[in-house]
Every structure is written in C-alpha cells, then in structure tokens.
N, C-alpha and C. Protein backbone atom coordinates (compact mmCIF):
# COMPACT_ATOMS: atom_id res chain seq x y z
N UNK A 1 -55.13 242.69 -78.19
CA UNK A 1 -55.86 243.83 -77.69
C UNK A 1 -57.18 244.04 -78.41
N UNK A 2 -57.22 243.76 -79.99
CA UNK A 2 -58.74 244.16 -80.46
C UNK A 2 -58.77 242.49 -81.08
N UNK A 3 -58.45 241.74 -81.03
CA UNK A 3 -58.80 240.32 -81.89
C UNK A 3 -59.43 239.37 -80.84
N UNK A 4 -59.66 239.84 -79.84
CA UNK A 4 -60.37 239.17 -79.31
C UNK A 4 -62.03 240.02 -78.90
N UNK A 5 -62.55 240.45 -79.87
CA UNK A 5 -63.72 241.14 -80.19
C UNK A 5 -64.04 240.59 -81.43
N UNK A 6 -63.22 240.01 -82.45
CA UNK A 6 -63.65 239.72 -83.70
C UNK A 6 -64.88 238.57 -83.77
N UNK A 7 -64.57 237.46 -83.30
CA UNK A 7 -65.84 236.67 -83.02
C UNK A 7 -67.05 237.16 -82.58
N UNK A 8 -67.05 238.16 -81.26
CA UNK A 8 -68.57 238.68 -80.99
C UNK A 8 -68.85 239.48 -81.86
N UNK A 9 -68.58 240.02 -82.06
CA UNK A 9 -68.84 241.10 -83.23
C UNK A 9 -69.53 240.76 -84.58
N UNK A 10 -68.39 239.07 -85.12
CA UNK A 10 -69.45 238.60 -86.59
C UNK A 10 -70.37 238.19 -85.56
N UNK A 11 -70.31 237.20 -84.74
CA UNK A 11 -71.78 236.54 -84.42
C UNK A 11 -72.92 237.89 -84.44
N UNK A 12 -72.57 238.74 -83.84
CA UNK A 12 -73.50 239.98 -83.55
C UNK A 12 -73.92 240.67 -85.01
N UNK A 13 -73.10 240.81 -86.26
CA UNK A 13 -73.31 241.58 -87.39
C UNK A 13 -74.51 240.09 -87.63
N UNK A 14 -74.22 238.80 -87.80
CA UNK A 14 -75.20 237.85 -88.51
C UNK A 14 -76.47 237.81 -87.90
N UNK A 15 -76.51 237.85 -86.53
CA UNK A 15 -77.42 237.83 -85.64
C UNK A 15 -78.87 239.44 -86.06
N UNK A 16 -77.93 240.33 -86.11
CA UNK A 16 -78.44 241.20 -86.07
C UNK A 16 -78.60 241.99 -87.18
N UNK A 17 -77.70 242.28 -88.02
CA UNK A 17 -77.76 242.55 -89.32
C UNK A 17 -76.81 244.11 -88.93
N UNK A 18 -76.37 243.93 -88.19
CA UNK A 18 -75.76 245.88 -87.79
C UNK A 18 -74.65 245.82 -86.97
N UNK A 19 -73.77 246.89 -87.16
CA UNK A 19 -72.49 246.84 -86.34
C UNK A 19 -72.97 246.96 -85.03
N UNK A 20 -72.06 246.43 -84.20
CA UNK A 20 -72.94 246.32 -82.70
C UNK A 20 -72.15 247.81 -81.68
N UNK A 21 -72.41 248.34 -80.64
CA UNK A 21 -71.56 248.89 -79.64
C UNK A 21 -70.86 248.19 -79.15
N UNK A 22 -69.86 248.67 -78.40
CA UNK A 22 -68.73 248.02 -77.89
C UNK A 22 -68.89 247.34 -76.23
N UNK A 23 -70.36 248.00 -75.61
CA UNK A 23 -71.07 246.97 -74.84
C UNK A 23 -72.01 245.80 -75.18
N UNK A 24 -72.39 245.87 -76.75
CA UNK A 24 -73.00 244.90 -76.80
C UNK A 24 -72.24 243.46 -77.25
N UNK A 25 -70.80 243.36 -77.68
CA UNK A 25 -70.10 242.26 -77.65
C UNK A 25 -69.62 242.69 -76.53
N UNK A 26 -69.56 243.03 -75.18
CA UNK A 26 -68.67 242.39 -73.81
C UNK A 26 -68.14 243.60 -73.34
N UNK A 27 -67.95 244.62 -74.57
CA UNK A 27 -66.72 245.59 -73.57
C UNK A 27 -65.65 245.20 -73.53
N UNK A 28 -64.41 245.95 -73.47
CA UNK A 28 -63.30 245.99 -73.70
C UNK A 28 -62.67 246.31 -72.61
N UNK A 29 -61.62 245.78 -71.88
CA UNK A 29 -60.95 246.41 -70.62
C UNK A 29 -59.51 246.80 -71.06
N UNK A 30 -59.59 248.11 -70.73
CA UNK A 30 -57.71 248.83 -70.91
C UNK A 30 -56.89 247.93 -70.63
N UNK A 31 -55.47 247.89 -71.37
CA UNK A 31 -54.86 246.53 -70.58
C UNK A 31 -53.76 247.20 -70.00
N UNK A 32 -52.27 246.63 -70.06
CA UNK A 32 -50.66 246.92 -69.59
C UNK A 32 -50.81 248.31 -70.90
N UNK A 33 -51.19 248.35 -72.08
CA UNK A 33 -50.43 248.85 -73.29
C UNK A 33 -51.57 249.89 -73.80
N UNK A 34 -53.36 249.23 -73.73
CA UNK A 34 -54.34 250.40 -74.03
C UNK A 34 -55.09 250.99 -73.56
N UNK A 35 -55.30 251.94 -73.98
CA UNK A 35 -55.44 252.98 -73.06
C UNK A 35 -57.55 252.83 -72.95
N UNK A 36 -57.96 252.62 -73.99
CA UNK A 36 -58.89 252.62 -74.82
C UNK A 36 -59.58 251.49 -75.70
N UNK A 37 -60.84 251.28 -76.28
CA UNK A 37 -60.84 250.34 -77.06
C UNK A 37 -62.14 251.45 -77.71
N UNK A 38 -63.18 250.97 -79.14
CA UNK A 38 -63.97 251.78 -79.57
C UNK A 38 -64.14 251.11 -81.10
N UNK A 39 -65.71 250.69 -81.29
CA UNK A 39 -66.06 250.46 -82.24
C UNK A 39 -67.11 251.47 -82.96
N UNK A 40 -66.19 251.50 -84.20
CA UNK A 40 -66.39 253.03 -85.54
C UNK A 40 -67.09 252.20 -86.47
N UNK A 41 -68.29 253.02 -86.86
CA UNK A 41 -68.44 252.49 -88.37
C UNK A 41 -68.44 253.54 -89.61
N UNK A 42 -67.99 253.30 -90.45
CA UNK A 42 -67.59 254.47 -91.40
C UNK A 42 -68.88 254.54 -92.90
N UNK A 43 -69.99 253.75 -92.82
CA UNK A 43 -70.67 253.27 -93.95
C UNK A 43 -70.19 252.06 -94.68
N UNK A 44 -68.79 251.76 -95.01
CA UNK A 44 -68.76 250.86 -95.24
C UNK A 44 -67.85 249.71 -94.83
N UNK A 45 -67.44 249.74 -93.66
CA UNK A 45 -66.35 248.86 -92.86
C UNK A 45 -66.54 249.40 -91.17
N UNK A 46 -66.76 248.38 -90.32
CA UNK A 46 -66.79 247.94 -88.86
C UNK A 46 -65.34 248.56 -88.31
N UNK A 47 -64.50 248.92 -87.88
CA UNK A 47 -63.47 249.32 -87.36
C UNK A 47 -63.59 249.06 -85.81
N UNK A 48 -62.44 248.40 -84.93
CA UNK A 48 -62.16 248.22 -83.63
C UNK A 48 -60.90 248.90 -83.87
N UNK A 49 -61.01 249.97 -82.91
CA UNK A 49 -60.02 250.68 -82.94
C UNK A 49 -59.52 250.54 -81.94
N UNK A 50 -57.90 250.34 -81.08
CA UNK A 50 -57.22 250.39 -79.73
C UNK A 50 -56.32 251.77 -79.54
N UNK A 51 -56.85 252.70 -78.86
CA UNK A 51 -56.17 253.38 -78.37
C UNK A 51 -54.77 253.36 -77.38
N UNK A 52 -53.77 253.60 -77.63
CA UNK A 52 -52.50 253.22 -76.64
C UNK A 52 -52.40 254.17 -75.67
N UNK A 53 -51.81 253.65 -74.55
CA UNK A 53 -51.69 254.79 -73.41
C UNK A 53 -50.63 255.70 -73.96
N UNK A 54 -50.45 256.94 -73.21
CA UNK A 54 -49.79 258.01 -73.38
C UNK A 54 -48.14 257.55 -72.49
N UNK A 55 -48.50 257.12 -71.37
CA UNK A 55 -47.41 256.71 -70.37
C UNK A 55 -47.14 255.29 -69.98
N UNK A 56 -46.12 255.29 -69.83
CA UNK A 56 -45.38 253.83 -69.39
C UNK A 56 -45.75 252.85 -70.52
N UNK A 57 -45.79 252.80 -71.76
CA UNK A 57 -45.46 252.54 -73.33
C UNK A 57 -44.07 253.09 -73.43
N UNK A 58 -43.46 252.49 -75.09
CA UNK A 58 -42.59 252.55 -75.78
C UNK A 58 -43.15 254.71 -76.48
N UNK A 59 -41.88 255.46 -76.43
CA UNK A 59 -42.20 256.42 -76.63
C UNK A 59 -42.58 256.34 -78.07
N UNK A 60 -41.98 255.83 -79.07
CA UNK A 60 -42.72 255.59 -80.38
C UNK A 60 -44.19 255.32 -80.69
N UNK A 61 -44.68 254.53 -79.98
CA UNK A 61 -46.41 254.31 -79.76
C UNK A 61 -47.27 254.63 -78.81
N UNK A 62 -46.81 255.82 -78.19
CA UNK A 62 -47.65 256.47 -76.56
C UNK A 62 -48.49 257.58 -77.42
N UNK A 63 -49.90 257.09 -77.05
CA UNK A 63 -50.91 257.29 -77.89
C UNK A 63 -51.45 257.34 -79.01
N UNK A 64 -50.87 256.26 -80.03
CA UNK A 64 -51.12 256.11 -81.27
C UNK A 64 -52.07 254.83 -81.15
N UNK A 65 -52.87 254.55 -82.39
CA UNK A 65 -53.85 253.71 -82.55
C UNK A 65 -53.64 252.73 -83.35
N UNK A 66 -54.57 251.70 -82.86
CA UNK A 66 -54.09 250.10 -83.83
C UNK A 66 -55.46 250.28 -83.99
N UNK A 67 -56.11 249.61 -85.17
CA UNK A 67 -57.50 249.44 -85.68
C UNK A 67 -57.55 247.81 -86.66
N UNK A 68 -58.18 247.20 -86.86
CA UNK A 68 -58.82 246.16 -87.16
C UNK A 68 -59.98 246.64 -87.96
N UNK A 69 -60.54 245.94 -89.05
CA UNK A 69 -61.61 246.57 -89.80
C UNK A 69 -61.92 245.26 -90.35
N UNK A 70 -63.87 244.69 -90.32
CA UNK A 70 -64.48 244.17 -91.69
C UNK A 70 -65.33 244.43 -91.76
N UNK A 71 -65.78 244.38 -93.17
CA UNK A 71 -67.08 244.93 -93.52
C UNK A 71 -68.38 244.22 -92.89
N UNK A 72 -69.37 244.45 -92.62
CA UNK A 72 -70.68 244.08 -92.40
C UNK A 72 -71.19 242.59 -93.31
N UNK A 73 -70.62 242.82 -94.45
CA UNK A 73 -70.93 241.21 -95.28
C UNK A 73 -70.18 240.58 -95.18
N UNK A 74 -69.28 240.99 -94.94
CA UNK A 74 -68.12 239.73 -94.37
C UNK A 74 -67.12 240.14 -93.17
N UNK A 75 -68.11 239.54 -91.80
CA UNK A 75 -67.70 240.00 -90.59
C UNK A 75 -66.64 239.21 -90.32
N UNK A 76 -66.56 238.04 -91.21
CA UNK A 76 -65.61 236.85 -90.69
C UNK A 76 -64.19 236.93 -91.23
N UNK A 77 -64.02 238.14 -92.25
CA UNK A 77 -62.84 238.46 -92.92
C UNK A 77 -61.88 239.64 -92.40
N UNK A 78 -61.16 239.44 -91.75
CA UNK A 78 -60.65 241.04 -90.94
C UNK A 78 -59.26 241.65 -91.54
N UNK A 79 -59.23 242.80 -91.55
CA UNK A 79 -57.89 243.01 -91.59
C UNK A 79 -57.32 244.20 -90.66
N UNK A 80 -55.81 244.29 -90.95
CA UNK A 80 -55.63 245.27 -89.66
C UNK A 80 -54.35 245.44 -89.96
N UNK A 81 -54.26 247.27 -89.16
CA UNK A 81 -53.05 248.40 -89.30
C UNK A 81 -53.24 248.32 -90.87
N UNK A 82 -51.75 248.08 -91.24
CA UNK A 82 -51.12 248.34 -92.48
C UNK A 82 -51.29 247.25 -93.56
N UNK A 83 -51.54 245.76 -93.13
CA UNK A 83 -51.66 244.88 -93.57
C UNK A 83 -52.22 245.59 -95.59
N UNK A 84 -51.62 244.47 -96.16
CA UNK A 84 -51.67 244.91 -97.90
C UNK A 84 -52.31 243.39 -98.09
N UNK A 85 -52.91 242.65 -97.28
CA UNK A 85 -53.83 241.50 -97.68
C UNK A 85 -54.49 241.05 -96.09
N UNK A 86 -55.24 240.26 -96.76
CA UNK A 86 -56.60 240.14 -95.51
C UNK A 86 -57.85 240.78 -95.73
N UNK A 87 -59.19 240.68 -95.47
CA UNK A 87 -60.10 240.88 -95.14
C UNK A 87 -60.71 241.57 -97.02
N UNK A 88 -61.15 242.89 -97.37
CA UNK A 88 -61.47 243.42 -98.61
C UNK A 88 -60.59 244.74 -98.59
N UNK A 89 -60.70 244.83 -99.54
CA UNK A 89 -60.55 246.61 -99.90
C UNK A 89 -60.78 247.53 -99.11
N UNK A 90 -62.13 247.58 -98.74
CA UNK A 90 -63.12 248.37 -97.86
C UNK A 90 -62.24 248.30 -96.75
N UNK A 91 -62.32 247.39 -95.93
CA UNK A 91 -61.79 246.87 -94.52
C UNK A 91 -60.21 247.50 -94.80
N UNK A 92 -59.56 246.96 -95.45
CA UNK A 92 -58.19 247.36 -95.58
C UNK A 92 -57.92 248.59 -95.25
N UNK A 93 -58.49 249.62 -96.16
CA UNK A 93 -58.81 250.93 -96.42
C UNK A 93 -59.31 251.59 -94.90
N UNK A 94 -59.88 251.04 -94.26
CA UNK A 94 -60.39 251.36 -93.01
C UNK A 94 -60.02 251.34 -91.68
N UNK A 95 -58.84 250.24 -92.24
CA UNK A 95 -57.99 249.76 -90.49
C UNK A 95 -56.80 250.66 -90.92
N UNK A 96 -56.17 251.15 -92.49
CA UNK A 96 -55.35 251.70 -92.57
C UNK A 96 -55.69 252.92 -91.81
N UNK A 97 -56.77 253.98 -92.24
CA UNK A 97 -56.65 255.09 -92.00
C UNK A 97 -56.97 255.41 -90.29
N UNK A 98 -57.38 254.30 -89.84
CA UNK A 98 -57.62 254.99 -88.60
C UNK A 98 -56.33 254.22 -87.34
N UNK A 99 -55.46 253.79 -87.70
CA UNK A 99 -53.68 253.16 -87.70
C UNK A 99 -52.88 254.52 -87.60
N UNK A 100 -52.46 254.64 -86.51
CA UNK A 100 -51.32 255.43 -86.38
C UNK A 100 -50.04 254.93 -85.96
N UNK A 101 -50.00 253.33 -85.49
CA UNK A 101 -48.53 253.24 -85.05
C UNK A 101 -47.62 252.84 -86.21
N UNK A 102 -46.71 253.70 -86.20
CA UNK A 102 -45.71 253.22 -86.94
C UNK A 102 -45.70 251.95 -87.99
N UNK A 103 -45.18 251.54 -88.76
CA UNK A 103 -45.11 250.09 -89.26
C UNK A 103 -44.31 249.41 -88.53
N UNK A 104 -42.92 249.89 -87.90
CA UNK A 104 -42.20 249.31 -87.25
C UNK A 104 -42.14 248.55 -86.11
N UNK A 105 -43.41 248.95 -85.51
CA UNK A 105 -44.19 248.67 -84.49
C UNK A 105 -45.51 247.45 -84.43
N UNK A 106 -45.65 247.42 -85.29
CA UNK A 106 -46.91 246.92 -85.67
C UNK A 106 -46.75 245.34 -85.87
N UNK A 107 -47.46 244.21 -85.16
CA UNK A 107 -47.96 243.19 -84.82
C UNK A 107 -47.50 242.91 -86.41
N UNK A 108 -46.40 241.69 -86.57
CA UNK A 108 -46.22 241.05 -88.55
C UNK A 108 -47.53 240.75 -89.06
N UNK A 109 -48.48 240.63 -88.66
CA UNK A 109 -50.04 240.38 -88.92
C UNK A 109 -50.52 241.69 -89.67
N UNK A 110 -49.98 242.58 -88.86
CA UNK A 110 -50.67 244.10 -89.20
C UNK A 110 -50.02 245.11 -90.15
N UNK A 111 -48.75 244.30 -90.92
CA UNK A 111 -47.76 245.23 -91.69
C UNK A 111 -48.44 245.04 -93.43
C-alpha cells in the first residue's frame, strides 16, 4: 500500500533536493484495505502515511494508519510502523508516531 511510492519519492528527494507531494511521485489510489494515502513532512523525516478504511476491514484496523518514514539524506533507507531497525532514528521515530495499527496487525516488516 505505501512501498510502492518509495522509489519515486528518493528519485524525487535526489532530483530535487525536497520532499515531493503525493501528485508529484504518481498519486496514490485507495485500494480493497485504504482508505487514503498522504505524504507528511515533519522537519526531519518524509512520512507516507496509509490511511485504512473505516468499513469492510478487519474491525481491529478500520481506520487506523500504517506510515513508512526516511529522512531527506537518506531517501533510500526506509522504515515503517513499529519496526526497531531499518532506515535512522529520525525515520524510525516518525513512522512510529504517526502508526496506529496495532502490532498484531502489522506487515513482519513493520513490527
């Protein structure tokens, strides 16, 4: 749902030197599961955040958020949800807080 934004996104941070909008890598289309997609920047970490639908989801994750985060100097390093390795500090710190689904829930990538 958001890892397939990670490539446009570094090409776009190297290219350009700046986090991009979420039309300028392609746009994001809602799928079966989100509701939403939305790129945050916080000063110091890029965040792709996925919003989940409210209905016809698992009631545990109907409207909670998955996020992905890397920093601007290293667009090519990502991390995401809960994950305790991957990407920096910064990034870590960034996909955590804006992560609302559960751990239990969450992609083994993202724990």
């Amino acid at each position: 749902m958001t890892a397939g934004l990670k490539a446009p996104i570094a090409e776009f941070v190297q290219s350009q030197g700046r986090a991009p909008s979420l039309n300028e890598v392609g746009g994001a289309v809602p799928g079966k599961y989100v509701d939403s997609v939305s790129i945050q920047t916080n000063g110091t970490a890029i965040v792709v955040v996925a919003t989940l639908k409210t209905s016809g989801v698992n009631a545990g994750i109907a409207g909670d958020t998955l996020a992905i985060a890397t920093t601007p100097a290293t667009a090519s390093q990502w991390a995401c949800g809960r994950a305790t390795s991957g990407g920096t500090a910064n990034s870590r710190a960034a996909a955590l807080a804006a992560t609302s689904v559960a751990a239990q829930y969450l992609p083994s990538a993202c724990k």
